[in-house]
N, C-alpha and C. Protein backbone atom coordinates (compact mmCIF):
# COMPACT_ATOMS: atom_id res chain seq x y z
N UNK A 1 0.84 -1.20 0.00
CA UNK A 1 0.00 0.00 0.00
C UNK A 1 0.88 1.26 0.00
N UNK A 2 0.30 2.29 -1.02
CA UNK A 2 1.54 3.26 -0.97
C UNK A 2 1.65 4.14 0.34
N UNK A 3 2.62 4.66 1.12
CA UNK A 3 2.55 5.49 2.06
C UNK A 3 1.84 6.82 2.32
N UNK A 4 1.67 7.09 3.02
CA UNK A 4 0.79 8.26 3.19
C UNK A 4 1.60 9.50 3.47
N UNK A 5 1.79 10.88 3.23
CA UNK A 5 2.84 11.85 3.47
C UNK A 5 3.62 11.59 5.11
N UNK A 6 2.50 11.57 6.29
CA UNK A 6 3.05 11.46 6.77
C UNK A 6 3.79 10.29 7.29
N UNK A 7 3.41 9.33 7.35
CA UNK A 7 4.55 8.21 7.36
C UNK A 7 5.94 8.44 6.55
N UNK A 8 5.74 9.01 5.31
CA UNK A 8 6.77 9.00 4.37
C UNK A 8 8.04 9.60 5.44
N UNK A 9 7.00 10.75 5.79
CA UNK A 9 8.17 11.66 6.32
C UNK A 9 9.15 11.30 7.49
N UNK A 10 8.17 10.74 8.49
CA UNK A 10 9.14 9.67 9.42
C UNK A 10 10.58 8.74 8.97
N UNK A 11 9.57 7.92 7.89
CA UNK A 11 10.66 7.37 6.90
C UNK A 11 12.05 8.32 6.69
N UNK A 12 11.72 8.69 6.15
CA UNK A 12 12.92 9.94 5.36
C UNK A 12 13.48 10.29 6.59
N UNK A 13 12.99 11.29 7.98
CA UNK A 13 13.41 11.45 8.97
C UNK A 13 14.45 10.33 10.04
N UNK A 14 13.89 8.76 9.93
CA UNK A 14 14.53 7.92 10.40
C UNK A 14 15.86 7.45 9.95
N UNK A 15 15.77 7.30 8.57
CA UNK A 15 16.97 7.05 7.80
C UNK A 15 17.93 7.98 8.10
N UNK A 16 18.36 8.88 9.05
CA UNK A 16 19.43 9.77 8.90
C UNK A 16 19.81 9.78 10.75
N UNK A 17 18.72 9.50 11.36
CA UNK A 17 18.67 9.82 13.09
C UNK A 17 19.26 8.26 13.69
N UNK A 18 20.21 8.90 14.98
CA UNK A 18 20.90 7.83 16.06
C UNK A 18 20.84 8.75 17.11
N UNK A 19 21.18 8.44 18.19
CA UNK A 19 21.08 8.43 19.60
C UNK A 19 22.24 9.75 19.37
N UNK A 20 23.10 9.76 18.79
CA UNK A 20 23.75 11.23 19.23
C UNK A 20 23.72 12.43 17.97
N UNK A 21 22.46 12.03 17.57
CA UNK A 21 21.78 13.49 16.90
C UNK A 21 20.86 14.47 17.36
N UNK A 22 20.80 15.43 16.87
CA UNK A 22 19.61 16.51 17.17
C UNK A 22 18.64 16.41 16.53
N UNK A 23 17.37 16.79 16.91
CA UNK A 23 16.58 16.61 15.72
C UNK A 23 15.38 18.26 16.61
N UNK A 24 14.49 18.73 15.49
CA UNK A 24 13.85 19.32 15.66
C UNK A 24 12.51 19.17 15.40
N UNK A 25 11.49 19.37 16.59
CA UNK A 25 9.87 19.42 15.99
C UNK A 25 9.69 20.91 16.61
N UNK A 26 9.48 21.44 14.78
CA UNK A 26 8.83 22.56 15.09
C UNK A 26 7.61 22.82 15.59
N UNK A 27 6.62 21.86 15.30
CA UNK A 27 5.62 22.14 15.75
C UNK A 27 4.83 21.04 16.78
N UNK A 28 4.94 21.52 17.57
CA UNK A 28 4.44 20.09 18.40
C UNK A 28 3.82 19.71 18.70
N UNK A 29 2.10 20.15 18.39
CA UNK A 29 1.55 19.67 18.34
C UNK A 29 1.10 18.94 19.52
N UNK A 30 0.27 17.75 19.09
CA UNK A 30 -0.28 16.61 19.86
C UNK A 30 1.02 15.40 20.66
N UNK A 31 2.10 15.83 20.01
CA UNK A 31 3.56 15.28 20.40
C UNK A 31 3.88 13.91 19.85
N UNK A 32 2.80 13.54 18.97
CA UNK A 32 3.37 12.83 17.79
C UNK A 32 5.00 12.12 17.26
N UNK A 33 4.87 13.49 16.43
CA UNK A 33 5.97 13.51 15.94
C UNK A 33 7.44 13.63 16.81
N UNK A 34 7.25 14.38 18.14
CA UNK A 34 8.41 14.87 19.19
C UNK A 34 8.66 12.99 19.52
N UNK A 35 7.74 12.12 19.76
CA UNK A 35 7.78 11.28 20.21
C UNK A 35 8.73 10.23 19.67
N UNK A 36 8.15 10.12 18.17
CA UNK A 36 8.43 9.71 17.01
C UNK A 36 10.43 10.00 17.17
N UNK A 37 10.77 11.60 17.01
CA UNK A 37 12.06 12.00 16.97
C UNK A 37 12.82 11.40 18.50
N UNK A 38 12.47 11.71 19.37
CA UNK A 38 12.77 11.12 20.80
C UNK A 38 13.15 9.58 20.82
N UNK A 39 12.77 8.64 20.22
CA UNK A 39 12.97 7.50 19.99
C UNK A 39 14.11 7.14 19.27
N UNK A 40 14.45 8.11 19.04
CA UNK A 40 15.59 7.64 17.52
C UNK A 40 16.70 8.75 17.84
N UNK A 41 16.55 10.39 18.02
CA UNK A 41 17.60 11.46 18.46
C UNK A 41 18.39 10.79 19.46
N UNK A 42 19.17 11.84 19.91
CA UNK A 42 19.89 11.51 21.14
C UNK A 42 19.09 12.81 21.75
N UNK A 43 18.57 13.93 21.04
CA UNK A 43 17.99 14.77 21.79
C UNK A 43 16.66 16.10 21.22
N UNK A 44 16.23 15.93 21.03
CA UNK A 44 15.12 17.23 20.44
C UNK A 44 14.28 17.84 21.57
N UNK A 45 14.54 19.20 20.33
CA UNK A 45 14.00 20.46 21.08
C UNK A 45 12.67 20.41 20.01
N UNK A 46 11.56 20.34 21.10
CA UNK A 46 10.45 20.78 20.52
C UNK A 46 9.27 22.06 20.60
N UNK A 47 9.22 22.86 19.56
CA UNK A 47 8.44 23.67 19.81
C UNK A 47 6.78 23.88 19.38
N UNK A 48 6.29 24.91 20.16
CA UNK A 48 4.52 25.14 20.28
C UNK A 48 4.42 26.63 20.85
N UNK A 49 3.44 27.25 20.58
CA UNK A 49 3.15 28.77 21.18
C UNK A 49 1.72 28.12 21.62
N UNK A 50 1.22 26.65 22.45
CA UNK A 50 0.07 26.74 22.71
C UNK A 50 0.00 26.03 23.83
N UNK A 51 0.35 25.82 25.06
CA UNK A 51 0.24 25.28 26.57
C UNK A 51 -0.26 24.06 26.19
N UNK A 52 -1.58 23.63 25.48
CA UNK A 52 -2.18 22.78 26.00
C UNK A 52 -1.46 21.82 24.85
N UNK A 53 -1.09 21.72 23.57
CA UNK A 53 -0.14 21.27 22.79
C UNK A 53 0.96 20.50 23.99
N UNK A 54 2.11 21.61 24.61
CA UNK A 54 3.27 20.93 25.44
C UNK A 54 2.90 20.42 26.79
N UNK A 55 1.46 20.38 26.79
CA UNK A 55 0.79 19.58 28.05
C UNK A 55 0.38 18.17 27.72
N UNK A 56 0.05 18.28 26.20
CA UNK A 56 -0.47 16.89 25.92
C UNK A 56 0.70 16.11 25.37
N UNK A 57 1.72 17.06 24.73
CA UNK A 57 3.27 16.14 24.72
C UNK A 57 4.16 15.81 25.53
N UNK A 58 4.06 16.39 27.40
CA UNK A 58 4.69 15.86 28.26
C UNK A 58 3.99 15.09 28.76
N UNK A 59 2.42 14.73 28.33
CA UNK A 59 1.81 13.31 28.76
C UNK A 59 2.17 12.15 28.06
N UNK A 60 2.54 12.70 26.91
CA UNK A 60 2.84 11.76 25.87
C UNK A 60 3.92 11.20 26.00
N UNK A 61 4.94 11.91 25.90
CA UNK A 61 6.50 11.24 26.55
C UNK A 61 6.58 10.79 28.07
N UNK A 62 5.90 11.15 28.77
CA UNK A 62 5.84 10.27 30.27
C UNK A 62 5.26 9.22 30.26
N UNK A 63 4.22 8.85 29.23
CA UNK A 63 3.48 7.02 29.22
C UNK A 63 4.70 6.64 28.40
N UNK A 64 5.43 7.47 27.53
CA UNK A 64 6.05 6.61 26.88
C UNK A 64 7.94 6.15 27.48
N UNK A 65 8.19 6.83 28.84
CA UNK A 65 9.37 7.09 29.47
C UNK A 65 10.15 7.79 28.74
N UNK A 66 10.29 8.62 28.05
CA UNK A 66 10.90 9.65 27.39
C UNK A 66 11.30 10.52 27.99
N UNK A 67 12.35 11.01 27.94
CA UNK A 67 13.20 11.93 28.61
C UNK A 67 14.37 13.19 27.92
N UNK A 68 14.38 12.76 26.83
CA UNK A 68 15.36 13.23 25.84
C UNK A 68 14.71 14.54 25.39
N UNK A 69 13.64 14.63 25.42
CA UNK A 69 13.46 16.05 24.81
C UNK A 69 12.12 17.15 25.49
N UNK A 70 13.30 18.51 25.13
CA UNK A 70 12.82 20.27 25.72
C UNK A 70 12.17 20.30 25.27
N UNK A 71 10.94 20.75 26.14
CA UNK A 71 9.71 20.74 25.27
C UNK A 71 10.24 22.40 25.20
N UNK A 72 9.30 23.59 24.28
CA UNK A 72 9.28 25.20 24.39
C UNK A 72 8.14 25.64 24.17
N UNK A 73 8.17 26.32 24.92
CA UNK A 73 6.57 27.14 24.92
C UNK A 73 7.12 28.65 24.00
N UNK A 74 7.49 28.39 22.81
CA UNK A 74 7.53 29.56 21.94
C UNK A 74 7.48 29.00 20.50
N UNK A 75 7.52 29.96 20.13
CA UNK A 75 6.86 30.61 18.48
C UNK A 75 8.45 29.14 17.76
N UNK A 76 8.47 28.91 16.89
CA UNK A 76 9.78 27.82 16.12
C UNK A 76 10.55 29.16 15.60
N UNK A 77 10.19 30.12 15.31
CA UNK A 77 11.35 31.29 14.70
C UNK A 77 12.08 31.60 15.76
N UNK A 78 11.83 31.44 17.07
CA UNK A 78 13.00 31.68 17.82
C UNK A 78 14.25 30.45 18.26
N UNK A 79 13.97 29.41 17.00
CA UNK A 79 15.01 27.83 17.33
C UNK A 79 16.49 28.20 17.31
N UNK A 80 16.52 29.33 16.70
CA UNK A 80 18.00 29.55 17.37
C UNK A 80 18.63 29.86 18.75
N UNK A 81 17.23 30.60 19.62
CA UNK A 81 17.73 30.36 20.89
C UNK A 81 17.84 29.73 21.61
N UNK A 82 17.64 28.93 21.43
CA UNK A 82 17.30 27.29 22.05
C UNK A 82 18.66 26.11 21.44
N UNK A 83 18.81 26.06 20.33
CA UNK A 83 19.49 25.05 19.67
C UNK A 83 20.71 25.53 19.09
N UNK A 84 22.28 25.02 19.65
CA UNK A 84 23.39 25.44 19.27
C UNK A 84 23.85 24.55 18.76
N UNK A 85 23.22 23.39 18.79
CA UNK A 85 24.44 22.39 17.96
C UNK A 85 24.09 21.94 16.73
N UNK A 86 24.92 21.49 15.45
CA UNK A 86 24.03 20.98 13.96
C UNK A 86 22.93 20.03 14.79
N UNK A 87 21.67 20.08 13.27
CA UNK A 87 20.49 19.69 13.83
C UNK A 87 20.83 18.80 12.38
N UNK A 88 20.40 17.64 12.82
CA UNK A 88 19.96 16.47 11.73
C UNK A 88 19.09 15.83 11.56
N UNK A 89 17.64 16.51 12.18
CA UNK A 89 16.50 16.34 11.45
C UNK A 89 15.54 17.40 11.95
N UNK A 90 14.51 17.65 11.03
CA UNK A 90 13.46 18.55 11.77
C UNK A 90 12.40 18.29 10.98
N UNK A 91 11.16 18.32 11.86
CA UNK A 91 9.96 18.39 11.15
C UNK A 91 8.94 19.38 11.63
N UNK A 92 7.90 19.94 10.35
CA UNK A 92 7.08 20.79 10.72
C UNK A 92 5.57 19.81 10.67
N UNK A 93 4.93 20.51 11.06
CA UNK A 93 3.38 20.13 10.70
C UNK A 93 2.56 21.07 10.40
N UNK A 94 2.71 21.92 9.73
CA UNK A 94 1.60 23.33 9.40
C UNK A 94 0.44 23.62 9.38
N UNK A 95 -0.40 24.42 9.85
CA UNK A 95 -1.66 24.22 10.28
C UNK A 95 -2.15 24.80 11.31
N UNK A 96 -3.12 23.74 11.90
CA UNK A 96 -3.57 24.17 13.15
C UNK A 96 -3.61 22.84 14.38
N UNK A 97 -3.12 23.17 15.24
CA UNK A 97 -3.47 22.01 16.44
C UNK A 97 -5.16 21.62 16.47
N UNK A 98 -4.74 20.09 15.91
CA UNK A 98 -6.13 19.55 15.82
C UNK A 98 -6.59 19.31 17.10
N UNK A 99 -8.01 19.54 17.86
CA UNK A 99 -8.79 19.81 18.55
C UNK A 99 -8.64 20.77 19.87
N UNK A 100 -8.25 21.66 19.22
CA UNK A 100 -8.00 23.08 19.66
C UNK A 100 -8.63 24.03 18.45
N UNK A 101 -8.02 25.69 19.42
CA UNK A 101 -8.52 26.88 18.52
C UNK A 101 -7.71 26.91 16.80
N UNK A 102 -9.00 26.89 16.02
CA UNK A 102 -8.28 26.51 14.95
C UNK A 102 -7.84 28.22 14.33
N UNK A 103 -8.32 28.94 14.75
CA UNK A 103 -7.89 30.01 14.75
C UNK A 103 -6.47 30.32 14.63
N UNK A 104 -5.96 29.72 15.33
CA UNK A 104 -4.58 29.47 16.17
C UNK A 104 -3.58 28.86 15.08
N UNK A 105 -3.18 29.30 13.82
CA UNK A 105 -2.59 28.87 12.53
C UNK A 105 -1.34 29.42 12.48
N UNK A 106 -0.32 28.62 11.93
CA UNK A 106 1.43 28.71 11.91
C UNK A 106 0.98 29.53 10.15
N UNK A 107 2.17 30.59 10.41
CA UNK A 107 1.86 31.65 9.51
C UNK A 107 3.46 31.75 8.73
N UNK A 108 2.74 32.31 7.41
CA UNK A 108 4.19 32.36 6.80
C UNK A 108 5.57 32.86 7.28
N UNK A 109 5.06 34.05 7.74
CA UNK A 109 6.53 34.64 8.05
C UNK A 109 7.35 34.38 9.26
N UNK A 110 6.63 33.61 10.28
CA UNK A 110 7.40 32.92 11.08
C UNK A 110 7.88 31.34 10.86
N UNK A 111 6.71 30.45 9.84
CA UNK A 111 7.33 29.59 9.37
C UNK A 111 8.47 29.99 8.47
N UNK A 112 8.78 30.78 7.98
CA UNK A 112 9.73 30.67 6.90
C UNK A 112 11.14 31.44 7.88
N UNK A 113 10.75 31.61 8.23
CA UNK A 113 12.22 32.59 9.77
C UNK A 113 12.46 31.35 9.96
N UNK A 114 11.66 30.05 10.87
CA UNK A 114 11.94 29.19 11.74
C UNK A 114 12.72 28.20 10.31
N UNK A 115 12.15 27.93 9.53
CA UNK A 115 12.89 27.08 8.56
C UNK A 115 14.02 27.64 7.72
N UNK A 116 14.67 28.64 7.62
CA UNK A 116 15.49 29.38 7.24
C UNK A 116 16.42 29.13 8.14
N UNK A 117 16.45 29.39 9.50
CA UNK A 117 17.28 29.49 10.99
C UNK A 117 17.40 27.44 10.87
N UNK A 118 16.82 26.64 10.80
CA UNK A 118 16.68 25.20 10.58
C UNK A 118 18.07 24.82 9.63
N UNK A 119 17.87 25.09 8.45
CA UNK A 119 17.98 24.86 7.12
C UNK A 119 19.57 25.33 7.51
N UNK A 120 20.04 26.53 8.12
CA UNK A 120 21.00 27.21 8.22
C UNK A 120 21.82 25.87 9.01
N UNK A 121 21.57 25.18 10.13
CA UNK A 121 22.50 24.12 11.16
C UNK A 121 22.29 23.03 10.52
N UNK A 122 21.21 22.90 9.50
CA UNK A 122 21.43 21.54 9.06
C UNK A 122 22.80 20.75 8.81
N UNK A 123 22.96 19.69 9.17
CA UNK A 123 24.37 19.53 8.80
C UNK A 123 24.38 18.61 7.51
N UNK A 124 25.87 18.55 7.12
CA UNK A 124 25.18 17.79 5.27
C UNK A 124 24.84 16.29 5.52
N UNK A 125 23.63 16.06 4.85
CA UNK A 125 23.47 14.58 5.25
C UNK A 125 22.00 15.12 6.12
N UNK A 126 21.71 15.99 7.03
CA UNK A 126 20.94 16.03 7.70
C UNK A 126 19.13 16.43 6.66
N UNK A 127 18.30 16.04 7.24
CA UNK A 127 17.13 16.58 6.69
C UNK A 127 15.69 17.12 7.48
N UNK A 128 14.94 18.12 6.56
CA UNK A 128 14.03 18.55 7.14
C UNK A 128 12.23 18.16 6.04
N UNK A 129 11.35 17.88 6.87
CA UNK A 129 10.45 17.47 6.37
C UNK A 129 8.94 18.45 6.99
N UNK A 130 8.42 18.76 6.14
CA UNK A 130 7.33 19.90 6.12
C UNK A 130 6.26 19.01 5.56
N UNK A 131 4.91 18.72 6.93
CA UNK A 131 4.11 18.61 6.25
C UNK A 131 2.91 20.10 6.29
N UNK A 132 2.39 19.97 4.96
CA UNK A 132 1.92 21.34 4.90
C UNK A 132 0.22 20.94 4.87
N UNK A 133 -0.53 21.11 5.81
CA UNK A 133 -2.13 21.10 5.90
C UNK A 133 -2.72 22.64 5.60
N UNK A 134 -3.52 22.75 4.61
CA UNK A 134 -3.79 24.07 3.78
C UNK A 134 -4.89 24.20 3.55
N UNK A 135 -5.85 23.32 4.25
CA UNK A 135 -7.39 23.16 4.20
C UNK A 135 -8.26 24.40 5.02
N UNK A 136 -7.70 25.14 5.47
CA UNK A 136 -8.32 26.06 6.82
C UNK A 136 -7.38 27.69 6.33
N UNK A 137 -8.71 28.58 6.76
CA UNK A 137 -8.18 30.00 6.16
C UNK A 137 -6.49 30.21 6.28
N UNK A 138 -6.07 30.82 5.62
CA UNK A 138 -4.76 31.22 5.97
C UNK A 138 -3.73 30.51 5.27
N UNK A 139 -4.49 28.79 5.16
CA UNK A 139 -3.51 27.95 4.49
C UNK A 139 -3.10 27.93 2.87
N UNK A 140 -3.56 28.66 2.17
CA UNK A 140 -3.09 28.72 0.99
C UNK A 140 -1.78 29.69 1.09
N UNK A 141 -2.16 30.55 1.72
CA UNK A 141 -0.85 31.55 1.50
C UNK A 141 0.32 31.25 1.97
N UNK A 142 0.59 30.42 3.34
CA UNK A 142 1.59 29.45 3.84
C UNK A 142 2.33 28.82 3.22
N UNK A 143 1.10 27.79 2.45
CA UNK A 143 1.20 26.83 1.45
C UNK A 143 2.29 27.71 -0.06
N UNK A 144 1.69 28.35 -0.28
CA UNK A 144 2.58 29.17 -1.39
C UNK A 144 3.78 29.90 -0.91
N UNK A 145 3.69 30.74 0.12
CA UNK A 145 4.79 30.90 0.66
C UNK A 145 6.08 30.02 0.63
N UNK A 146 5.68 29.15 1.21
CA UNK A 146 6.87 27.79 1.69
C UNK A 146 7.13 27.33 0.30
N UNK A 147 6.28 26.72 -0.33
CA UNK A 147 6.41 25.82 -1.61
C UNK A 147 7.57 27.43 -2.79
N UNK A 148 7.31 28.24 -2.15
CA UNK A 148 8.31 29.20 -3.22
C UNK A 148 9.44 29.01 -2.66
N UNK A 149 9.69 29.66 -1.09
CA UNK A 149 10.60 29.68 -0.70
C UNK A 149 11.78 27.91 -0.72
N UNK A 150 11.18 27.31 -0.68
CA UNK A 150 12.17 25.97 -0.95
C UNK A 150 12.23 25.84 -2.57
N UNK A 151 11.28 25.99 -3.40
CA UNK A 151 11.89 26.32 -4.66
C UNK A 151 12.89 26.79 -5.49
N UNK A 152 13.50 27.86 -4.37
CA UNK A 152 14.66 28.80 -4.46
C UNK A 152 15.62 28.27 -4.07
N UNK A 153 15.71 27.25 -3.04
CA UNK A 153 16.83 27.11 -2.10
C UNK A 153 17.88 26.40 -3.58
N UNK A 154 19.14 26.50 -3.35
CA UNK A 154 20.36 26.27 -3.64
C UNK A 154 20.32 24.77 -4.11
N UNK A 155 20.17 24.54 -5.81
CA UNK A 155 20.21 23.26 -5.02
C UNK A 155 21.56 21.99 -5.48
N UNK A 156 22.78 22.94 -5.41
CA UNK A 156 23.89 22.56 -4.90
C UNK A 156 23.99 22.40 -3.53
N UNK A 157 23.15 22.93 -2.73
CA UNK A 157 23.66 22.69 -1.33
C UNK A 157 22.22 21.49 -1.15
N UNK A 158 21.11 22.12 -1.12
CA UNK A 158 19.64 21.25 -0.55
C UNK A 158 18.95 20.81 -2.22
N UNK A 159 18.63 19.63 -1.56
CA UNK A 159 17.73 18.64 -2.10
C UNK A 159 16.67 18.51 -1.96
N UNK A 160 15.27 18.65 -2.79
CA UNK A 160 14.59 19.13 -2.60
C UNK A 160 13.12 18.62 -3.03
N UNK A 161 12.10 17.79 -2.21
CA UNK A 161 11.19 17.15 -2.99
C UNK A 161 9.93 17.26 -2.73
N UNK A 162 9.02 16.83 -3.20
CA UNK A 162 7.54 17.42 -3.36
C UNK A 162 6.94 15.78 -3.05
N UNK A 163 5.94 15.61 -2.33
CA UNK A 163 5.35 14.17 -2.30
C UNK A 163 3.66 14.51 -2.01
N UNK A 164 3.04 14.50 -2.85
CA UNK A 164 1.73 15.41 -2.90
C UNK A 164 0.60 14.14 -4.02
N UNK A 165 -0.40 13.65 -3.02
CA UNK A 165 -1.52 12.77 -3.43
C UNK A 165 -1.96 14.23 -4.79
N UNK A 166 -2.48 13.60 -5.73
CA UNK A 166 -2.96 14.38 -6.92
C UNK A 166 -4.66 13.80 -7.22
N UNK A 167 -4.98 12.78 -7.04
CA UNK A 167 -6.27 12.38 -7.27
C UNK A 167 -7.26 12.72 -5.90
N UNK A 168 -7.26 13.46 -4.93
CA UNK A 168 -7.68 13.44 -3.68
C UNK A 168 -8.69 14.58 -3.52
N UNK A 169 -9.94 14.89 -3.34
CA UNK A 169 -10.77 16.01 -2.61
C UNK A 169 -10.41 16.23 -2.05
N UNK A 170 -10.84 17.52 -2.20
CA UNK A 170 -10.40 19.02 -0.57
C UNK A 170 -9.10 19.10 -1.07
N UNK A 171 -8.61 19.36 0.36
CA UNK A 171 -7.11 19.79 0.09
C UNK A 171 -6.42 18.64 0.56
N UNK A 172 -5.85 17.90 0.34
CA UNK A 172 -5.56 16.61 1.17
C UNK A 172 -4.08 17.67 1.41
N UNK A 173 -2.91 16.90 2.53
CA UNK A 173 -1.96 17.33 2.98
C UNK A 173 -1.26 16.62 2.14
N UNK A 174 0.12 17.37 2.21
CA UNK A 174 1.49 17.08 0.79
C UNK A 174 2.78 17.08 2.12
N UNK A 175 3.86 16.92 1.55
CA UNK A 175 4.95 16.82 2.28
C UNK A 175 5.85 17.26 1.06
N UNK A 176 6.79 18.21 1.61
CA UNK A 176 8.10 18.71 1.30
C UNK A 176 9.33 18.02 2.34
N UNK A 177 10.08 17.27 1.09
CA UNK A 177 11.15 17.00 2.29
C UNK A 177 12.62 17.28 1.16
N UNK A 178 13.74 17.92 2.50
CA UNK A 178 14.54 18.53 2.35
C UNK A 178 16.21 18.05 2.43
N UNK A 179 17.50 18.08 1.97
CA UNK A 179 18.27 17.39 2.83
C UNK A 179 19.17 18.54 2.30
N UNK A 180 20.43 18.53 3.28
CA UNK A 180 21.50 19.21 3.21
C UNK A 180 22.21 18.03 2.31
N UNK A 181 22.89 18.57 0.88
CA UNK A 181 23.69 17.98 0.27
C UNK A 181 25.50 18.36 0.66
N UNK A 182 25.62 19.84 0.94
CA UNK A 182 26.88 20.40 0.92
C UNK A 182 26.77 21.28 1.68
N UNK A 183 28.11 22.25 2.05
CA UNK A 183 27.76 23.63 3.16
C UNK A 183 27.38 24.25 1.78
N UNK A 184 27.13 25.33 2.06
CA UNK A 184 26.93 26.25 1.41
C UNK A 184 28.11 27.49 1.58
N UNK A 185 29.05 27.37 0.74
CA UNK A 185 30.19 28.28 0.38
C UNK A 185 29.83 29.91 0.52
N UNK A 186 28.34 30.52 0.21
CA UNK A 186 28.64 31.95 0.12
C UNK A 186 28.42 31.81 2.09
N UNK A 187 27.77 31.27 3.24
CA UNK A 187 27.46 31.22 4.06
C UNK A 187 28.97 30.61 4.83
N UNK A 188 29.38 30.27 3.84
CA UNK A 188 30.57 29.90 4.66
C UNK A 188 32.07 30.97 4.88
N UNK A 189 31.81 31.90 3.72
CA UNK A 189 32.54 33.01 3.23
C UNK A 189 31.97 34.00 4.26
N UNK A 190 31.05 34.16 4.64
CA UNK A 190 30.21 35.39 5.58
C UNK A 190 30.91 34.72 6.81
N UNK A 191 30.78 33.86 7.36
CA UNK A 191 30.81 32.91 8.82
C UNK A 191 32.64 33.82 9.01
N UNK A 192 33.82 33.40 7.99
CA UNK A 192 35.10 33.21 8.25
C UNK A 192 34.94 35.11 7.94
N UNK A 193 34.18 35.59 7.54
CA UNK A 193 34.78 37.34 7.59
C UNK A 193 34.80 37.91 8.49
């Protein structure tokens, strides 16, 4: 049976993670995915701007004895204050925290800060996976946002792929997944000036 985006993305995410990697969940959601990374990192930082999100993911990692990962009660554009070391995996989930205020929607310009600041520690070999849910106001423009902005990226340095059901009603959800191929030389020229 063919995979579904998000499984894929685990997939893709697993193939690269061991016990002394970083990994990132930007969005954390129901703690899913933090859970998912926790099992396999040696450590992730996970973020949410919504209490009841990092309430239902420190329930989640305590049935599951999990210990490895910060939860944050902030916005993912601030992952640089939080995370100093290369990160070798990260995942988003875009959208809205399902059964909560759906109001409450990850917006372009801080998704694209937080995945920019991501994309920047990736280390080569490392990858990032975006699933993008675009069914609920706000989500088209996200959706276009992001899908440009990785369009652009370098792709001597990142690798860059689209995994999107085409026969599906509504908006079904797609996955972008990402990998660091190389540093990136003009970023590396800025770093040594």
């Amino acid at each position: 049976m063919m995979k579904r985006p998000i499984q894929l993305s685990h997939d893709f995410l697993a193939e690269v993670l061991d016990k002394d990697s970083i990994a990132v969940d930007a969005t954390m959601g129901n703690g899913h995915d933090t859970a998912f990374l926790a099992s396999l990192a040696g450590k992730v930082y996970a973020f949410d701007v919504q209490k009841k999100a990092l309430q239902k993911t420190q329930e989640r990692l305590a049935q599951l004895g999990m210990d490895n990962a910060q939860l944050i009660l902030e916005g993912h554009q601030h992952v640089d204050k939080y995370v100093k070391e290369p990160i070798r995996a990260a995942i988003f989930n875009l959208g809205y925290l399902p059964s909560a205020d759906k109001s409450l929607i990850t917006k372009p310009d801080t998704t694209l800060q937080a995945l920019q600041k991501i994309l920047k520690k990736l280390e080569i070999g490392g990858r990032a996976a975006i699933m993008v849910y675009y069914g609920h106001d706000g989500g088209d423009v996200e959706k276009d946002a992001v899908l440009n902005a990785v369009s652009q990226l370098n792709q001597a340095v990142f690798a860059a792929t689209l995994y999107q059901p085409l026969n599906q009603i509504n908006t079904p959800p797609f996955l972008i997944m990402i990998e660091r191929l190389k540093e990136d030389e003009r970023n590396k020229d800025q770093q040594e000036a």
